[in-house]
C-alpha atoms as a PDB file:
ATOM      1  CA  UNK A   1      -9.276   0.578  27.458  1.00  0.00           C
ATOM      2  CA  UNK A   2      -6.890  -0.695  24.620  1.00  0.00           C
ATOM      3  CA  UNK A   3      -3.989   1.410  23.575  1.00  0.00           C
ATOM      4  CA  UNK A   4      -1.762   0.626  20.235  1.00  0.00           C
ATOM      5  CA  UNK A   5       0.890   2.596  18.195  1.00  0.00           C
ATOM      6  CA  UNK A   6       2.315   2.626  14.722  1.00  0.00           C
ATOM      7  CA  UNK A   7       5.422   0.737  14.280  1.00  0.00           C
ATOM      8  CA  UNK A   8       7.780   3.593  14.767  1.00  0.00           C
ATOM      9  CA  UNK A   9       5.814   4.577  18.544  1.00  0.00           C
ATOM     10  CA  UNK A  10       5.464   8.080  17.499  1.00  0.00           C
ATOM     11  CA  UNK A  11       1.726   7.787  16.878  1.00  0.00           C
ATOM     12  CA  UNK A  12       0.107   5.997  20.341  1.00  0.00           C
ATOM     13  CA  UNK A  13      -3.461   5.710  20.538  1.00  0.00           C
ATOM     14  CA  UNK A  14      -6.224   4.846  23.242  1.00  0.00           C
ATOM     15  CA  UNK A  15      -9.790   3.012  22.394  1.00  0.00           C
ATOM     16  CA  UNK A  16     -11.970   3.415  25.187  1.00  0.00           C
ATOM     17  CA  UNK A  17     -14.743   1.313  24.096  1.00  0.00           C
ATOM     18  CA  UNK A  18     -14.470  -2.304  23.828  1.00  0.00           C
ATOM     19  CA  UNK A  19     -13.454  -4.331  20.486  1.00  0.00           C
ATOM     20  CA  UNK A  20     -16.250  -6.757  20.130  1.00  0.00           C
ATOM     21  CA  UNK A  21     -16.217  -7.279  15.965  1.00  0.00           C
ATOM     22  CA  UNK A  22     -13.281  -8.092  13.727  1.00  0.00           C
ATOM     23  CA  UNK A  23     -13.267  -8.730   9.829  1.00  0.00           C
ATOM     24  CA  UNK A  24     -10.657 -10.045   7.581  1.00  0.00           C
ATOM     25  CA  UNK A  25     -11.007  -8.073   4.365  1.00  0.00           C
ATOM     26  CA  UNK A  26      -9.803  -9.576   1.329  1.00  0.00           C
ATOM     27  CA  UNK A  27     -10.469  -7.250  -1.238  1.00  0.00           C
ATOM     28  CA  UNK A  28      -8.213  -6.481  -3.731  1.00  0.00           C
ATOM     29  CA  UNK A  29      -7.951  -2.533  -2.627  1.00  0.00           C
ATOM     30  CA  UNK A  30      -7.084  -4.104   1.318  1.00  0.00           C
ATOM     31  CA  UNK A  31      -4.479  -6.106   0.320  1.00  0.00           C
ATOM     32  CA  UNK A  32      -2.754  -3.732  -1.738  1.00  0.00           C
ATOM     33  CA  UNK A  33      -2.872  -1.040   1.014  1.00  0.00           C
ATOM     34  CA  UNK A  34      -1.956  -3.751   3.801  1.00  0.00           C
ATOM     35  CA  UNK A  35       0.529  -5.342   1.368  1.00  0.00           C
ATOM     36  CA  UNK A  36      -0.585  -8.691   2.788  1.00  0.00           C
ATOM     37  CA  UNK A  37      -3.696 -11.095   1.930  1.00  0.00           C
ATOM     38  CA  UNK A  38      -6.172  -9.382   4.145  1.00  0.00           C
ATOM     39  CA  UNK A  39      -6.393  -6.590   6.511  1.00  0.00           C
ATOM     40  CA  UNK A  40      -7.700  -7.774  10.089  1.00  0.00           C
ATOM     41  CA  UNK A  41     -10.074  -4.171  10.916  1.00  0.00           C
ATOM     42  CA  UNK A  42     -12.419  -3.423  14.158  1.00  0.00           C
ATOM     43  CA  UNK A  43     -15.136  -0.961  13.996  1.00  0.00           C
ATOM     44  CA  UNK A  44     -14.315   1.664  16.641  1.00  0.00           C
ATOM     45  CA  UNK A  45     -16.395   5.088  17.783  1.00  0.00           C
ATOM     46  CA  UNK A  46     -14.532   7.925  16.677  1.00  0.00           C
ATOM     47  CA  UNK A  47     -15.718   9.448  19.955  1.00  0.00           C
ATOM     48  CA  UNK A  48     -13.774   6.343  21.598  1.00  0.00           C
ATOM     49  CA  UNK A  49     -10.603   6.776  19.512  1.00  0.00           C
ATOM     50  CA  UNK A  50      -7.970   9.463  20.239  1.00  0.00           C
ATOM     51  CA  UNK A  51      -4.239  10.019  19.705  1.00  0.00           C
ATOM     52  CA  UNK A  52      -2.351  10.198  22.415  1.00  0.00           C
ATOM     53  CA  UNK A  53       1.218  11.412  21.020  1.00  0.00           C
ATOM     54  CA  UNK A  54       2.484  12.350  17.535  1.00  0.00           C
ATOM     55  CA  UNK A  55      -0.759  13.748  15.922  1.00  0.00           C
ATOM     56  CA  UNK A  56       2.162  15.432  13.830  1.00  0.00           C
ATOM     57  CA  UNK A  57       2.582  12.238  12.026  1.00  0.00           C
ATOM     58  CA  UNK A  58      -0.435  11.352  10.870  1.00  0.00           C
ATOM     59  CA  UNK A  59      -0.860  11.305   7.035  1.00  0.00           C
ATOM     60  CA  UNK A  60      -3.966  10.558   4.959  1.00  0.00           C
ATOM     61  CA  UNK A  61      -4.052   8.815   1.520  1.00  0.00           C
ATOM     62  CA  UNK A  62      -7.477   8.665  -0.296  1.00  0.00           C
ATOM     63  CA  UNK A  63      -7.642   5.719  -3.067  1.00  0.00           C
ATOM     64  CA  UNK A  64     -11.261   6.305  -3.387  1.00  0.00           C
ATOM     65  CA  UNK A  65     -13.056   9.890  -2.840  1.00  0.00           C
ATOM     66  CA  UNK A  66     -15.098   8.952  -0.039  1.00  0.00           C
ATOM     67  CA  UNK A  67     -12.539   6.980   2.025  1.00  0.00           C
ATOM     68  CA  UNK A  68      -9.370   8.217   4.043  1.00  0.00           C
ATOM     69  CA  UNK A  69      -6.672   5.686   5.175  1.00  0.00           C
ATOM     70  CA  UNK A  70      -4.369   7.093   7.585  1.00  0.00           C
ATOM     71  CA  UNK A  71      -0.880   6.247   8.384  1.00  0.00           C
ATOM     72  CA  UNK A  72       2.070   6.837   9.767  1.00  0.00           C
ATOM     73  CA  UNK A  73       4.222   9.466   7.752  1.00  0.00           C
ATOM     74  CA  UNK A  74       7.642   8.013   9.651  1.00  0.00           C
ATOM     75  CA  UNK A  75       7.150   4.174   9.280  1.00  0.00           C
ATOM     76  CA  UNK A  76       4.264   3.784   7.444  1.00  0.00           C
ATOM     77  CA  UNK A  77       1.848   1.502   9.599  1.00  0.00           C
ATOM     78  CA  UNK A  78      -1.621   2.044   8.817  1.00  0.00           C
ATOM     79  CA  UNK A  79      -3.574   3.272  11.752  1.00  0.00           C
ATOM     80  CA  UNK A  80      -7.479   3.376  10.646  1.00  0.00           C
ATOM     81  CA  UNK A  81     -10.013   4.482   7.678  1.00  0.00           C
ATOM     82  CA  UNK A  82     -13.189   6.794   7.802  1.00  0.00           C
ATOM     83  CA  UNK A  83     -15.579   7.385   5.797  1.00  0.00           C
ATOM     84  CA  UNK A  84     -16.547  11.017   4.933  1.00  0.00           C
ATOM     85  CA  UNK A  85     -20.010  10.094   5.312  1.00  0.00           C
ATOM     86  CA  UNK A  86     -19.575   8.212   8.206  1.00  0.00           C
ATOM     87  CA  UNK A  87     -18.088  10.373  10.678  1.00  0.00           C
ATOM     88  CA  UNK A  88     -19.200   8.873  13.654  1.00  0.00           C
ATOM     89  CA  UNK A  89     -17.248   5.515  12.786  1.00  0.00           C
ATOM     90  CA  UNK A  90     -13.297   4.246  12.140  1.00  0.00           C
ATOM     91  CA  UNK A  91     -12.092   1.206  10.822  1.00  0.00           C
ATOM     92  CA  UNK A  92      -8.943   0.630  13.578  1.00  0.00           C
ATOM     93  CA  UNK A  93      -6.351  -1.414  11.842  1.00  0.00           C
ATOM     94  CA  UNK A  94      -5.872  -4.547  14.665  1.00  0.00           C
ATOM     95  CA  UNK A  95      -2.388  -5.401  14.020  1.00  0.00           C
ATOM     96  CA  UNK A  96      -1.627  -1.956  15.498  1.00  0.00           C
ATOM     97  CA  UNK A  97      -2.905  -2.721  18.544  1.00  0.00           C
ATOM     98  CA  UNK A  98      -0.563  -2.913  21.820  1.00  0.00           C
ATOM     99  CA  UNK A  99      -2.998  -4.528  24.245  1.00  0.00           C
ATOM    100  CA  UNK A 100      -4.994  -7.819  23.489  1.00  0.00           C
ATOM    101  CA  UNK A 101      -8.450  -8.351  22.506  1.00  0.00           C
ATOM    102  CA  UNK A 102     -10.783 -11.264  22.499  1.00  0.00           C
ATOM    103  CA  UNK A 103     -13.951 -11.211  20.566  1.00  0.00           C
ATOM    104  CA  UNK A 104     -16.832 -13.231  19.702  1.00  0.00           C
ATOM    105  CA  UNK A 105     -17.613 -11.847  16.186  1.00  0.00           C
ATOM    106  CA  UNK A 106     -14.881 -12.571  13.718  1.00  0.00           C
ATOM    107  CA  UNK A 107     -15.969 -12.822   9.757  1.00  0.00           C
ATOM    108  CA  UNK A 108     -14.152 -12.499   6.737  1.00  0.00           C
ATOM    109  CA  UNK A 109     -15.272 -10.331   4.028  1.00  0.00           C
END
């Protein structure tokens, strides 16, 4: 299990599946939203993902119709993205992460 938290600690989280892909996005959209060169992103289950404190926090900004990215409303870290038409998938945000990962997969789009 992983667990990670916004900057701030009132959001926590808990992954139970394991993190076995990572991309570094550099679109233009990723960087703005990161405010960095790239954003380093896992595909998670949403049925693996859950908040474990502060669901109070949790804010949603959509910069295209189809796409939420949620953050924290206190500190700002971006947690994740979904899709609206891919409910069944998130887009976890790695530098929020608390515990570490190792993976095999690792491309930059």
């Amino acid at each position: 299990m992983h667990k990670g938290s916004c900057l701030c600690r009132k959001i926590r989280y808990a992954v139970t599946d394991d993190i076995d892909e990572v991309s570094m996005c550099h679109c233009k959209q990723r960087q703005k939203a990161q405010g960095s060169a790239f954003a380093a992103v896992a595909p998670i289950r949403s049925a693996a993902f859950r908040i474990t404190q502060g669901t109070e926090y949790l804010k949603e900004y959509r910069a295209t119709p189809n796409r939420a990215r949620v953050f924290c409303s206190e500190c700002g870290s971006p947690l994740y993205s979904a899709r609206d038409d891919l409910p069944e998938m998130k887009r976890l945000r790695l530098g929020t992460l608390d515990t570490p990962i190792l993976v095999n997969k690792r491309y930059h789009a």
